[in-house]
PDB file of N, CA and C in Angstrom:
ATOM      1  N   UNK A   1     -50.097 -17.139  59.753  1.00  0.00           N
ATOM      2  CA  UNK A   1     -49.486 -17.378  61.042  1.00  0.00           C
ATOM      3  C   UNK A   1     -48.580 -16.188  61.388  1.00  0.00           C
ATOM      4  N   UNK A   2     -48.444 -15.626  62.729  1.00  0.00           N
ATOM      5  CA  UNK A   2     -47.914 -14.681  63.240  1.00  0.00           C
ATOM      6  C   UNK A   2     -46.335 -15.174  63.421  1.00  0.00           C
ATOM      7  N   UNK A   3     -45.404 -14.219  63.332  1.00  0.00           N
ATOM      8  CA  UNK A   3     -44.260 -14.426  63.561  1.00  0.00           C
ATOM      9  C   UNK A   3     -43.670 -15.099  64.877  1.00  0.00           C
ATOM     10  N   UNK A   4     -44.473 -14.414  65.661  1.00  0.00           N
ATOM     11  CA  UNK A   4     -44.326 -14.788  66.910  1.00  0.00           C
ATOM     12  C   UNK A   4     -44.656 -16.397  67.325  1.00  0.00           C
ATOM     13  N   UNK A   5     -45.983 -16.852  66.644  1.00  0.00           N
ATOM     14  CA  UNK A   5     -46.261 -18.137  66.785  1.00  0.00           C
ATOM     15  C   UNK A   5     -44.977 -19.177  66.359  1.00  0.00           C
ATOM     16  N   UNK A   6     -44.409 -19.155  65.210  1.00  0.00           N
ATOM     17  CA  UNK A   6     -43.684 -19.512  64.160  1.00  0.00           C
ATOM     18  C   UNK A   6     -42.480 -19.264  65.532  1.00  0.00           C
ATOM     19  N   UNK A   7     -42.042 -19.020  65.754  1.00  0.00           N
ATOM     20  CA  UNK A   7     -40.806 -18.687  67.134  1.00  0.00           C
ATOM     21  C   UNK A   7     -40.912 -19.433  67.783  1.00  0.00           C
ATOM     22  N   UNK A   8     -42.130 -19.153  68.662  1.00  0.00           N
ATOM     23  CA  UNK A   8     -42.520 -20.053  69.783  1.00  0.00           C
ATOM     24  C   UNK A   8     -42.708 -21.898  69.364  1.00  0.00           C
ATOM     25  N   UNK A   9     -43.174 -22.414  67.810  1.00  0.00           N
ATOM     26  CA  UNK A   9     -43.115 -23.352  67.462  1.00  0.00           C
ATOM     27  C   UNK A   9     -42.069 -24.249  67.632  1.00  0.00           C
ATOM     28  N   UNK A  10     -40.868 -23.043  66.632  1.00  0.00           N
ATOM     29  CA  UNK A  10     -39.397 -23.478  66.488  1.00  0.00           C
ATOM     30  C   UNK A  10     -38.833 -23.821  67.707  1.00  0.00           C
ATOM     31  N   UNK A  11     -39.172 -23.107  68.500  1.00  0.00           N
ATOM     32  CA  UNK A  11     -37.965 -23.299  70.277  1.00  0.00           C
ATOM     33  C   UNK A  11     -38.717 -24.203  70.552  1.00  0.00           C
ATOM     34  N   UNK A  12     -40.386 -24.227  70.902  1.00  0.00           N
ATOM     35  CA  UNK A  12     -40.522 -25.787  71.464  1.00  0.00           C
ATOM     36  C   UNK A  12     -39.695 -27.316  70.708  1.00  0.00           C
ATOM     37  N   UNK A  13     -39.861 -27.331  69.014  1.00  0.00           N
ATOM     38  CA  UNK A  13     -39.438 -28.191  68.685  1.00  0.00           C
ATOM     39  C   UNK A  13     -37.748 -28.290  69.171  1.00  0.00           C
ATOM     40  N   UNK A  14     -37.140 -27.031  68.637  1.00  0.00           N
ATOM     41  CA  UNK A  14     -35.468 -27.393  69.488  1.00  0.00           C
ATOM     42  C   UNK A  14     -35.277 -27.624  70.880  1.00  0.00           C
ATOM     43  N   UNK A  15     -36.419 -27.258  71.388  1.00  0.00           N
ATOM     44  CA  UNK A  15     -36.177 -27.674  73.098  1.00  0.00           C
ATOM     45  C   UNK A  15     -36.206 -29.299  73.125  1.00  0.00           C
ATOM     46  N   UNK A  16     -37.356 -29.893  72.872  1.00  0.00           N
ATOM     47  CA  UNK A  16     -37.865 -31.245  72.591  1.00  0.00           C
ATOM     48  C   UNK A  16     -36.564 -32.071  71.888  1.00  0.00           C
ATOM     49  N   UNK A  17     -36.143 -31.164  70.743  1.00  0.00           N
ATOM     50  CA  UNK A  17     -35.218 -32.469  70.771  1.00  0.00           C
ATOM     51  C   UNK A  17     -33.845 -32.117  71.391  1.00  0.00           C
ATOM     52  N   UNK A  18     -33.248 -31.367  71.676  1.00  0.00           N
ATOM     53  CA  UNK A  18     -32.454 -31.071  72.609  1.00  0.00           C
ATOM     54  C   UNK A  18     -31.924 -31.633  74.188  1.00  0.00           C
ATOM     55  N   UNK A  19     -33.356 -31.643  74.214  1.00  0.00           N
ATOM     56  CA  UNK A  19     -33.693 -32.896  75.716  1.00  0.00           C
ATOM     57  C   UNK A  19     -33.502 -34.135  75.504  1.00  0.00           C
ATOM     58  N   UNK A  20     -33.330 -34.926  74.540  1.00  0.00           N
ATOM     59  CA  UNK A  20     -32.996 -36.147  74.463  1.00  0.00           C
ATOM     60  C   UNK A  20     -32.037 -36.709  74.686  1.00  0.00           C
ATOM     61  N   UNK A  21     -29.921 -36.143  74.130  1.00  0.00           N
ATOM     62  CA  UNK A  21     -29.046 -35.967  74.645  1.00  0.00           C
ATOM     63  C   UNK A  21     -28.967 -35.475  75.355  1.00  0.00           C
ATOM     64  N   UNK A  22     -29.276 -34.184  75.771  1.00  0.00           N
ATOM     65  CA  UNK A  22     -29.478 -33.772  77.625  1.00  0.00           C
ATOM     66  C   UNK A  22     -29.718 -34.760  78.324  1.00  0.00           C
ATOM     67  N   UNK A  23     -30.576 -35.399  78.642  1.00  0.00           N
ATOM     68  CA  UNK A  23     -30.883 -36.301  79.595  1.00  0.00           C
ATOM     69  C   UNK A  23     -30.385 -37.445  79.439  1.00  0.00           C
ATOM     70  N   UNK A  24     -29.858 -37.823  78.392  1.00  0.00           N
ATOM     71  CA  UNK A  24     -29.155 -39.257  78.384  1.00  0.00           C
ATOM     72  C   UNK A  24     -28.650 -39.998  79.794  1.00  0.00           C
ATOM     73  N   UNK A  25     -27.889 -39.059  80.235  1.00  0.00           N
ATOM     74  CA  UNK A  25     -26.976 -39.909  81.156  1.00  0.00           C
ATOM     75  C   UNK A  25     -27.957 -39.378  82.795  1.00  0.00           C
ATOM     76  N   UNK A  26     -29.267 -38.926  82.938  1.00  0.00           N
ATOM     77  CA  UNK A  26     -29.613 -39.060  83.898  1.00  0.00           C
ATOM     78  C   UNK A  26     -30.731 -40.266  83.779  1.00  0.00           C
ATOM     79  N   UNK A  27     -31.545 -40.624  82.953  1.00  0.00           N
ATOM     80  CA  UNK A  27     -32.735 -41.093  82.687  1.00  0.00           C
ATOM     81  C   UNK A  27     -32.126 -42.888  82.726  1.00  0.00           C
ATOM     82  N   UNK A  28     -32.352 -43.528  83.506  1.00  0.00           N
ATOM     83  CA  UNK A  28     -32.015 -44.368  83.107  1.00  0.00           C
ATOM     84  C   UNK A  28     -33.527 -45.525  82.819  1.00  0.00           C
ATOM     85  N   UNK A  29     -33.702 -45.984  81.596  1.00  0.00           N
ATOM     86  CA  UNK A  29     -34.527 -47.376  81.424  1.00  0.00           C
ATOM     87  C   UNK A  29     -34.389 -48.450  81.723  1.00  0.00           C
ATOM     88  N   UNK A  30     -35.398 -49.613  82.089  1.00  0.00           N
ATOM     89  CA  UNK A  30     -35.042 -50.940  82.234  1.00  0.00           C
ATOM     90  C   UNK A  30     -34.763 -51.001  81.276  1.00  0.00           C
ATOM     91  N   UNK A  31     -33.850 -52.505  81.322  1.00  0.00           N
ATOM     92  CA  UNK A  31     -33.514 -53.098  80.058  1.00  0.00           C
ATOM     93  C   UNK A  31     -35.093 -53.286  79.076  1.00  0.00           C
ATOM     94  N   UNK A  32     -36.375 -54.406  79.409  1.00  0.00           N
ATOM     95  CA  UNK A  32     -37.188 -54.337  78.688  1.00  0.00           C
ATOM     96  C   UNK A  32     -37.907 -52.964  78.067  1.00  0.00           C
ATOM     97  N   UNK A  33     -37.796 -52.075  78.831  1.00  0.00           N
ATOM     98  CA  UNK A  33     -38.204 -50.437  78.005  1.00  0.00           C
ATOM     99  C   UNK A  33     -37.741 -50.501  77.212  1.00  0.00           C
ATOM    100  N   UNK A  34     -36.265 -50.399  77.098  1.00  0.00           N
ATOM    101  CA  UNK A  34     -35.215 -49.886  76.294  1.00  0.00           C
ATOM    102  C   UNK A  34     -35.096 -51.060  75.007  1.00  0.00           C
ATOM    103  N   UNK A  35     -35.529 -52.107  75.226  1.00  0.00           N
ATOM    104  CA  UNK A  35     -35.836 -53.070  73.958  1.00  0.00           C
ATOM    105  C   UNK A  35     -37.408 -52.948  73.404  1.00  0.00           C
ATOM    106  N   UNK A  36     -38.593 -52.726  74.113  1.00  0.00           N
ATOM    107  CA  UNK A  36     -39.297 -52.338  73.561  1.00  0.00           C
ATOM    108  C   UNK A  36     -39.449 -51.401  72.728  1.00  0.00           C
ATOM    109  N   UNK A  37     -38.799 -49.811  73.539  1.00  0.00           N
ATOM    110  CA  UNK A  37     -38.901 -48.791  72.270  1.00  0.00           C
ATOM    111  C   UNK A  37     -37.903 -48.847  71.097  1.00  0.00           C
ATOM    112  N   UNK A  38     -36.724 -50.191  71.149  1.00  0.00           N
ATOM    113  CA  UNK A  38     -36.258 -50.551  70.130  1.00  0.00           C
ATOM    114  C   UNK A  38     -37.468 -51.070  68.844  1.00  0.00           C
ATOM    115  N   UNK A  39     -38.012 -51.928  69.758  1.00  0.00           N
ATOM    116  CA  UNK A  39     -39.049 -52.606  68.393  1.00  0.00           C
ATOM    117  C   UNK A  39     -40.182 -51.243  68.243  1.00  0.00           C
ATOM    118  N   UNK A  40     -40.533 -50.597  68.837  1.00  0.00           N
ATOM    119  CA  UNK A  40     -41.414 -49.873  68.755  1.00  0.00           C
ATOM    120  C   UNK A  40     -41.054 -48.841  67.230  1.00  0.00           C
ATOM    121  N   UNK A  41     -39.906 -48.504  67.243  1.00  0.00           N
ATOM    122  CA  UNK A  41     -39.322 -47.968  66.494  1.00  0.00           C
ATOM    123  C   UNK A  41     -39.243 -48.347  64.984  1.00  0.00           C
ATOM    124  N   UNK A  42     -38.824 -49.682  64.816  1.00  0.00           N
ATOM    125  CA  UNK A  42     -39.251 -50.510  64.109  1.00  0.00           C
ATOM    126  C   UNK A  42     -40.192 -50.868  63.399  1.00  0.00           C
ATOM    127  N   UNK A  43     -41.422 -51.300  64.084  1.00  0.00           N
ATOM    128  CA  UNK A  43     -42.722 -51.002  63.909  1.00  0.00           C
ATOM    129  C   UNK A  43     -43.317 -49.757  63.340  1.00  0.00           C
ATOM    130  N   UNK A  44     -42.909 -48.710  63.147  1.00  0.00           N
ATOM    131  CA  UNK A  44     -43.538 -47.506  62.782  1.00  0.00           C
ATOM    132  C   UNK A  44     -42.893 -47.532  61.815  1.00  0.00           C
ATOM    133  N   UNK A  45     -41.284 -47.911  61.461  1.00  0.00           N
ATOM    134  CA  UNK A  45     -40.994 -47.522  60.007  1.00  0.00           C
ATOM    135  C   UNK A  45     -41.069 -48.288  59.090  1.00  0.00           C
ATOM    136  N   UNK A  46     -41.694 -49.607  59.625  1.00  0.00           N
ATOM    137  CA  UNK A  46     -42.442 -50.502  59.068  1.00  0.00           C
ATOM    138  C   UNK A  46     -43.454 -49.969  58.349  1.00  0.00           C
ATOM    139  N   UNK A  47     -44.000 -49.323  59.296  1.00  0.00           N
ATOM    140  CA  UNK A  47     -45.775 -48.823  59.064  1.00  0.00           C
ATOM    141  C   UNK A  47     -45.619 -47.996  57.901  1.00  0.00           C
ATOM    142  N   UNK A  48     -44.374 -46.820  58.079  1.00  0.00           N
ATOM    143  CA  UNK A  48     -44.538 -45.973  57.189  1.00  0.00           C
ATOM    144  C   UNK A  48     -44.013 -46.275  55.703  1.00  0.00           C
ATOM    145  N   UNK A  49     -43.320 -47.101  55.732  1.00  0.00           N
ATOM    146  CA  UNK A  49     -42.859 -47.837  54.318  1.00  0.00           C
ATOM    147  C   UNK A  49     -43.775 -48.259  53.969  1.00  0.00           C
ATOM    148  N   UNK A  50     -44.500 -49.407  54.533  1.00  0.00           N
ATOM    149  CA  UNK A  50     -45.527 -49.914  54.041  1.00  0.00           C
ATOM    150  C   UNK A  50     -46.791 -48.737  53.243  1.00  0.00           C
ATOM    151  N   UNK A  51     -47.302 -47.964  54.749  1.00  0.00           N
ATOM    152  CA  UNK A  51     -48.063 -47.005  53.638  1.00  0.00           C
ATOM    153  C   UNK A  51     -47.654 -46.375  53.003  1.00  0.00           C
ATOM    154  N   UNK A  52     -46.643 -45.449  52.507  1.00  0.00           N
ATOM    155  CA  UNK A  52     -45.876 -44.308  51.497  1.00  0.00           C
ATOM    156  C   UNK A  52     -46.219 -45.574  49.919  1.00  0.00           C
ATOM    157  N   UNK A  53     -45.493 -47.237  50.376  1.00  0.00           N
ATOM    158  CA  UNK A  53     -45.541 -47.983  49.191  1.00  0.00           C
ATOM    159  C   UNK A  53     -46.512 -48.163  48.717  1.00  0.00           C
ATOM    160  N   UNK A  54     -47.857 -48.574  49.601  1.00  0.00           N
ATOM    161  CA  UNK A  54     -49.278 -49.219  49.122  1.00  0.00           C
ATOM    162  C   UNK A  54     -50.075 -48.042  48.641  1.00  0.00           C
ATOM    163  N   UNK A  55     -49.801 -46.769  49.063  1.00  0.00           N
ATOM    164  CA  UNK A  55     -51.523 -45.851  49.224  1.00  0.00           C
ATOM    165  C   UNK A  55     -50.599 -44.722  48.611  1.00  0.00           C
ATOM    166  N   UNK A  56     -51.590 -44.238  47.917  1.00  0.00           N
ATOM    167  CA  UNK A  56     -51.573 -42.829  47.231  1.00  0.00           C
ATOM    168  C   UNK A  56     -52.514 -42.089  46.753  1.00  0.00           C
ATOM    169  N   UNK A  57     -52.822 -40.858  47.407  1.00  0.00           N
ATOM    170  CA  UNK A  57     -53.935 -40.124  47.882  1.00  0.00           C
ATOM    171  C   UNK A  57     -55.070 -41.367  47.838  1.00  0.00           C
ATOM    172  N   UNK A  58     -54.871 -42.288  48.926  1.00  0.00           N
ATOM    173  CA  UNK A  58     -55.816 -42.660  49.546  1.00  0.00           C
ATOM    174  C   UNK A  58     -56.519 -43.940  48.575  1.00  0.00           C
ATOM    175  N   UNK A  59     -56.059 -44.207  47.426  1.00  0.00           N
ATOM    176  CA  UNK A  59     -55.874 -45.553  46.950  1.00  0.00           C
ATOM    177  C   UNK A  59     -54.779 -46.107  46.504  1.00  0.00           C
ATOM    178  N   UNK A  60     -54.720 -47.393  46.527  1.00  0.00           N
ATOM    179  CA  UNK A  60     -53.643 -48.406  45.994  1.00  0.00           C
ATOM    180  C   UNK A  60     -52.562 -47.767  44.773  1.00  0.00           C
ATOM    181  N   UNK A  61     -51.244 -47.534  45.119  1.00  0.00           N
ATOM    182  CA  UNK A  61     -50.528 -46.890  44.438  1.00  0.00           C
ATOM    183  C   UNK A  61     -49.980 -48.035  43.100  1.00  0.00           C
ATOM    184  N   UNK A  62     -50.615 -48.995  42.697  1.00  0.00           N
ATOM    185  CA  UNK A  62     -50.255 -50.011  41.612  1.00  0.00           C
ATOM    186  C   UNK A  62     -49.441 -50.839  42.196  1.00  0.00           C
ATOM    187  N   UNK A  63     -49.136 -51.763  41.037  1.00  0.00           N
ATOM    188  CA  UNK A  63     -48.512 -52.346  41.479  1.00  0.00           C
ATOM    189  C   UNK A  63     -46.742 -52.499  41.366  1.00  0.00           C
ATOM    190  N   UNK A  64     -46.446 -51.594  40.124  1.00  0.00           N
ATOM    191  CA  UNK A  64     -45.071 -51.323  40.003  1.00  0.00           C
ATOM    192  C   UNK A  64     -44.613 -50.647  41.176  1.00  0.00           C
ATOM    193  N   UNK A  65     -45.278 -49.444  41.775  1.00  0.00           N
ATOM    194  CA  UNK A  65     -44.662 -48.983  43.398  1.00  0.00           C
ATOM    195  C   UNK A  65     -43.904 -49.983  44.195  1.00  0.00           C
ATOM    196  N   UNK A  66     -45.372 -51.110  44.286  1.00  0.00           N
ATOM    197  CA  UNK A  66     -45.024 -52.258  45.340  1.00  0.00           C
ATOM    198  C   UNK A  66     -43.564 -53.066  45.142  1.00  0.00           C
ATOM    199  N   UNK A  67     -43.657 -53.387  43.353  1.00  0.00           N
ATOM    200  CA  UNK A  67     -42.410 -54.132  43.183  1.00  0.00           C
ATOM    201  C   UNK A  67     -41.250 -53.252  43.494  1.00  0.00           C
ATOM    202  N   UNK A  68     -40.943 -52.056  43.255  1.00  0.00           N
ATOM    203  CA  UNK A  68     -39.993 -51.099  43.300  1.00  0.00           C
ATOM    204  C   UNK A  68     -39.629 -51.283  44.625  1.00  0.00           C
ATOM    205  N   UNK A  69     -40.505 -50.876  45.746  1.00  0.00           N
ATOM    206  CA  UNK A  69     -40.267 -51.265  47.028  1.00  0.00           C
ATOM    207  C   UNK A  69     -39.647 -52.170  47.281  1.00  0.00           C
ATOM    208  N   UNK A  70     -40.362 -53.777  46.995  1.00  0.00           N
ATOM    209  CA  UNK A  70     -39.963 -55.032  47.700  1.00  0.00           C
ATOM    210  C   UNK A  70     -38.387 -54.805  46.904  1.00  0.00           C
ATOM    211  N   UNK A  71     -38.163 -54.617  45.650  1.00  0.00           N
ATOM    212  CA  UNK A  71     -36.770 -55.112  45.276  1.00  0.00           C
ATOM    213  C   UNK A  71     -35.768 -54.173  46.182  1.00  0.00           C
ATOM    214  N   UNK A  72     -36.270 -52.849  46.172  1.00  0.00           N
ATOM    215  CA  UNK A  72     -35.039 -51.977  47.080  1.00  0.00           C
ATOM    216  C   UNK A  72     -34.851 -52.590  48.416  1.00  0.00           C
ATOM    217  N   UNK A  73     -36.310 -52.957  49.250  1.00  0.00           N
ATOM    218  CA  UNK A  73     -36.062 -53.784  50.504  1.00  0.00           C
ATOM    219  C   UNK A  73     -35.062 -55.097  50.756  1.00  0.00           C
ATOM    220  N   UNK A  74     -34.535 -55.636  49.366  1.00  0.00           N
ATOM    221  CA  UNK A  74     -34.321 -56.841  49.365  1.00  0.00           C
ATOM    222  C   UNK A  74     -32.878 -56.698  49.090  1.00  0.00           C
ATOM    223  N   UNK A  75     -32.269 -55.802  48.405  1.00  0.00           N
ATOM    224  CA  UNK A  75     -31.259 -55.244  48.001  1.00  0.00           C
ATOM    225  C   UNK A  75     -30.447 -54.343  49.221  1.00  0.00           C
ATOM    226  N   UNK A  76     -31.335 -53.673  49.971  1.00  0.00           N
ATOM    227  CA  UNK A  76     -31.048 -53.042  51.418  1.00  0.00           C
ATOM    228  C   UNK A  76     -30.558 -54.193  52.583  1.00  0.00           C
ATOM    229  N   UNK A  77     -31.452 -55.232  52.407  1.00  0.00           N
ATOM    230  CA  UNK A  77     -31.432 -56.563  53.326  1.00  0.00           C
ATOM    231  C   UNK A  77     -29.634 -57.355  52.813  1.00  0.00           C
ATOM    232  N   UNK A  78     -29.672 -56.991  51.903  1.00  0.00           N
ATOM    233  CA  UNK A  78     -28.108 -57.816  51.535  1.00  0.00           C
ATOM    234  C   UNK A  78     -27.303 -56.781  51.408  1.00  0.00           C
ATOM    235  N   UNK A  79     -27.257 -55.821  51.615  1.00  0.00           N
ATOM    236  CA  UNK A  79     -26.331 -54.604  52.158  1.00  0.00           C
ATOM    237  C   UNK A  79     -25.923 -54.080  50.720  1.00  0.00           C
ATOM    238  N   UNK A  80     -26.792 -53.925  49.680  1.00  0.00           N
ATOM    239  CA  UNK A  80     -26.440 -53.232  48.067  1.00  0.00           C
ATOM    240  C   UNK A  80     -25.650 -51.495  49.106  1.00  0.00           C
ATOM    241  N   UNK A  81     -25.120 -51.310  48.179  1.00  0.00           N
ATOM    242  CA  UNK A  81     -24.822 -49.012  48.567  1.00  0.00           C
ATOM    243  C   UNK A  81     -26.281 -48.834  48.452  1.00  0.00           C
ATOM    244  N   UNK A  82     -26.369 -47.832  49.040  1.00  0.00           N
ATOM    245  CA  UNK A  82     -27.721 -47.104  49.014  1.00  0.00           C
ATOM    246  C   UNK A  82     -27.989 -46.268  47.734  1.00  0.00           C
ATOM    247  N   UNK A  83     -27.139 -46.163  46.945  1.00  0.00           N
ATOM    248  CA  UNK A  83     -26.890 -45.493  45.952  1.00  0.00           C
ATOM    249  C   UNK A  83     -27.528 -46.178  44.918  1.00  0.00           C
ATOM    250  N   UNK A  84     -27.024 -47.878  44.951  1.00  0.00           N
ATOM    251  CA  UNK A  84     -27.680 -48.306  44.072  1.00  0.00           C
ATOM    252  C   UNK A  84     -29.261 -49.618  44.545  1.00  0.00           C
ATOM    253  N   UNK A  85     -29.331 -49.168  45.623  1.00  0.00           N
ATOM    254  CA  UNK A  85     -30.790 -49.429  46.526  1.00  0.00           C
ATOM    255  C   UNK A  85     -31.732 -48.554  45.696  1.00  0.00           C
ATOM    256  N   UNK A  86     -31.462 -47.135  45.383  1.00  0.00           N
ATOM    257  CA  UNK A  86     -32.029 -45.967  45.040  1.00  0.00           C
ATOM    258  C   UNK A  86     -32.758 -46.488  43.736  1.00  0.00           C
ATOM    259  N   UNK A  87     -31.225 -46.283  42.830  1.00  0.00           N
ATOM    260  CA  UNK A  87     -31.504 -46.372  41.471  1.00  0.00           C
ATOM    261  C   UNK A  87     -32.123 -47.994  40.645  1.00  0.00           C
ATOM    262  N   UNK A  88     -31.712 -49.157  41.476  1.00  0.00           N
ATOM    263  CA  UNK A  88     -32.323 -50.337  41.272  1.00  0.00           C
ATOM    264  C   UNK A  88     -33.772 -49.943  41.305  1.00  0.00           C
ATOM    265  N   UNK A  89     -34.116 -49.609  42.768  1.00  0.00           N
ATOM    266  CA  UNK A  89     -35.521 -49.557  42.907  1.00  0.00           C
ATOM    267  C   UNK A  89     -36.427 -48.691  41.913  1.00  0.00           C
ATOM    268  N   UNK A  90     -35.600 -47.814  41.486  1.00  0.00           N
ATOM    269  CA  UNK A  90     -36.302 -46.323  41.057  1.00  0.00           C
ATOM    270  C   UNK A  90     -36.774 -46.672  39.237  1.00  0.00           C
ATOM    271  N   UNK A  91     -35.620 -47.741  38.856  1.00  0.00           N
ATOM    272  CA  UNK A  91     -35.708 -48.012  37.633  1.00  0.00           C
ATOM    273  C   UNK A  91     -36.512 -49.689  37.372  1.00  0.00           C
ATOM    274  N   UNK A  92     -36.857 -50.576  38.376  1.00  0.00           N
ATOM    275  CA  UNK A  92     -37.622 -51.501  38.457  1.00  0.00           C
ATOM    276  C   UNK A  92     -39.143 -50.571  38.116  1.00  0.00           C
ATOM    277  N   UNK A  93     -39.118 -49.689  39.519  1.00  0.00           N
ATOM    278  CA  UNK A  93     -40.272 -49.252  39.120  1.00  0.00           C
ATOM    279  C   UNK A  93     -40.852 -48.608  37.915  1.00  0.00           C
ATOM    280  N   UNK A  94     -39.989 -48.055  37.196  1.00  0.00           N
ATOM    281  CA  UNK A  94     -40.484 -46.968  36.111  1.00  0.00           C
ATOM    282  C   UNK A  94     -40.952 -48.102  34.909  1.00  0.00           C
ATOM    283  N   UNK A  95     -39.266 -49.580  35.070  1.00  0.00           N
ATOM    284  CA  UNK A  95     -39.834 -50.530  33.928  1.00  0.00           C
ATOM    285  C   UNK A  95     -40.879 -50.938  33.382  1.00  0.00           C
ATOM    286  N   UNK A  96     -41.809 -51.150  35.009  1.00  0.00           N
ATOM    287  CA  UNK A  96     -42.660 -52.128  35.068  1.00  0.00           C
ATOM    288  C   UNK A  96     -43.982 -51.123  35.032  1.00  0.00           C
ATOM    289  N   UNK A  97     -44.312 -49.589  34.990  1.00  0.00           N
ATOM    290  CA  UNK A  97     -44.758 -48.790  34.394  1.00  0.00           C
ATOM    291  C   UNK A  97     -44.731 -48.603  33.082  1.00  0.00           C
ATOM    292  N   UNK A  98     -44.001 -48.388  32.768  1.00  0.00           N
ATOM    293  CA  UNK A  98     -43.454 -48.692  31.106  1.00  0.00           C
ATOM    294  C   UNK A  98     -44.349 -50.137  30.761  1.00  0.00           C
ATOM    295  N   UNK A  99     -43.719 -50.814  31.200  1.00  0.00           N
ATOM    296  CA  UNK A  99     -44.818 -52.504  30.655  1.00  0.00           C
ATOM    297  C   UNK A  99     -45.813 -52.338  31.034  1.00  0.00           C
ATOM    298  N   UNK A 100     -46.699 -52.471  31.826  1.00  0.00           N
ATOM    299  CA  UNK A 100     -48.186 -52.076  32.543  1.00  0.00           C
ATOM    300  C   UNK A 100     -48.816 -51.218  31.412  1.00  0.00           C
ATOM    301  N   UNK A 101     -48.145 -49.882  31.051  1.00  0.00           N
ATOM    302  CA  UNK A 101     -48.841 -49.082  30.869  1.00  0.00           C
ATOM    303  C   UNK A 101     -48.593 -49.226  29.086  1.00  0.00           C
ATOM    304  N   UNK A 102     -48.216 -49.826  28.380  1.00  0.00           N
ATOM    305  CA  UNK A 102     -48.206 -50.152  27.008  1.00  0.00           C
ATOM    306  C   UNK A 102     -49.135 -50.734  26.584  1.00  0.00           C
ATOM    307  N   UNK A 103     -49.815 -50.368  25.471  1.00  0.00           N
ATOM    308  CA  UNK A 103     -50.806 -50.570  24.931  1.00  0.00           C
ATOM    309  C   UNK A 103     -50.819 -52.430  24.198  1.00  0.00           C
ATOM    310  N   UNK A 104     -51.857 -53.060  24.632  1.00  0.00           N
ATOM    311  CA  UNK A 104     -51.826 -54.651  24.241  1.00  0.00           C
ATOM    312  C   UNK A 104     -51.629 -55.536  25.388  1.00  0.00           C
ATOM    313  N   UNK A 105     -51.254 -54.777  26.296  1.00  0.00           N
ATOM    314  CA  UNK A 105     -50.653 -55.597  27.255  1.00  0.00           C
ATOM    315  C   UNK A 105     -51.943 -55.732  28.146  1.00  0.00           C
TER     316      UNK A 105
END
């Protein structure tokens, strides 16, 4: 890629988001817009949790991922620090790798 491209990339993206507080106070939405692209919002980081948790390169990432997930989700839902959202989740998951992946089991 040319330098020049790589420039022209960067300023479109800082223009784009730049315009968002810019325009705040001219743009005004209905109320239902402005609650839709609430849920809309929602919906996608739904989506993307969900896939990052389930799929990995394109099959089922096990099932310790999944538990790791649901417990951090559940721990996030009752307001744990994020700190230990992290490390709960991070060490559910590795456990239950650890068990899964031991021989007999």
């Amino acid at each position: 890629m040319t330098l020049g491209i790589v420039v022209a990339l960067a300023a479109g993206t800082y223009a784009l988001r730049v315009a968002g507080p810019l325009s705040r106070d001219r743009l005004r939405l209905p109320e239902r817009w402005r609650w839709s692209l609430s849920v809309a919002s929602l919906v996608l980081l739904g989506a993307f949790v969900a896939t990052s948790a389930l799929y990995e390169s394109g099959s089922f990432a096990g099932v310790a991922r999944v538990t790791g997930v649901a417990v951090g989700g559940v721990l996030a839902w009752r307001r744990a620090p994020f700190v230990v959202v992290v490390l709960v989740a991070a060490g559910v998951t590795a456990g239950m790798r650890a068990v899964l992946s031991t021989p007999g089991m």
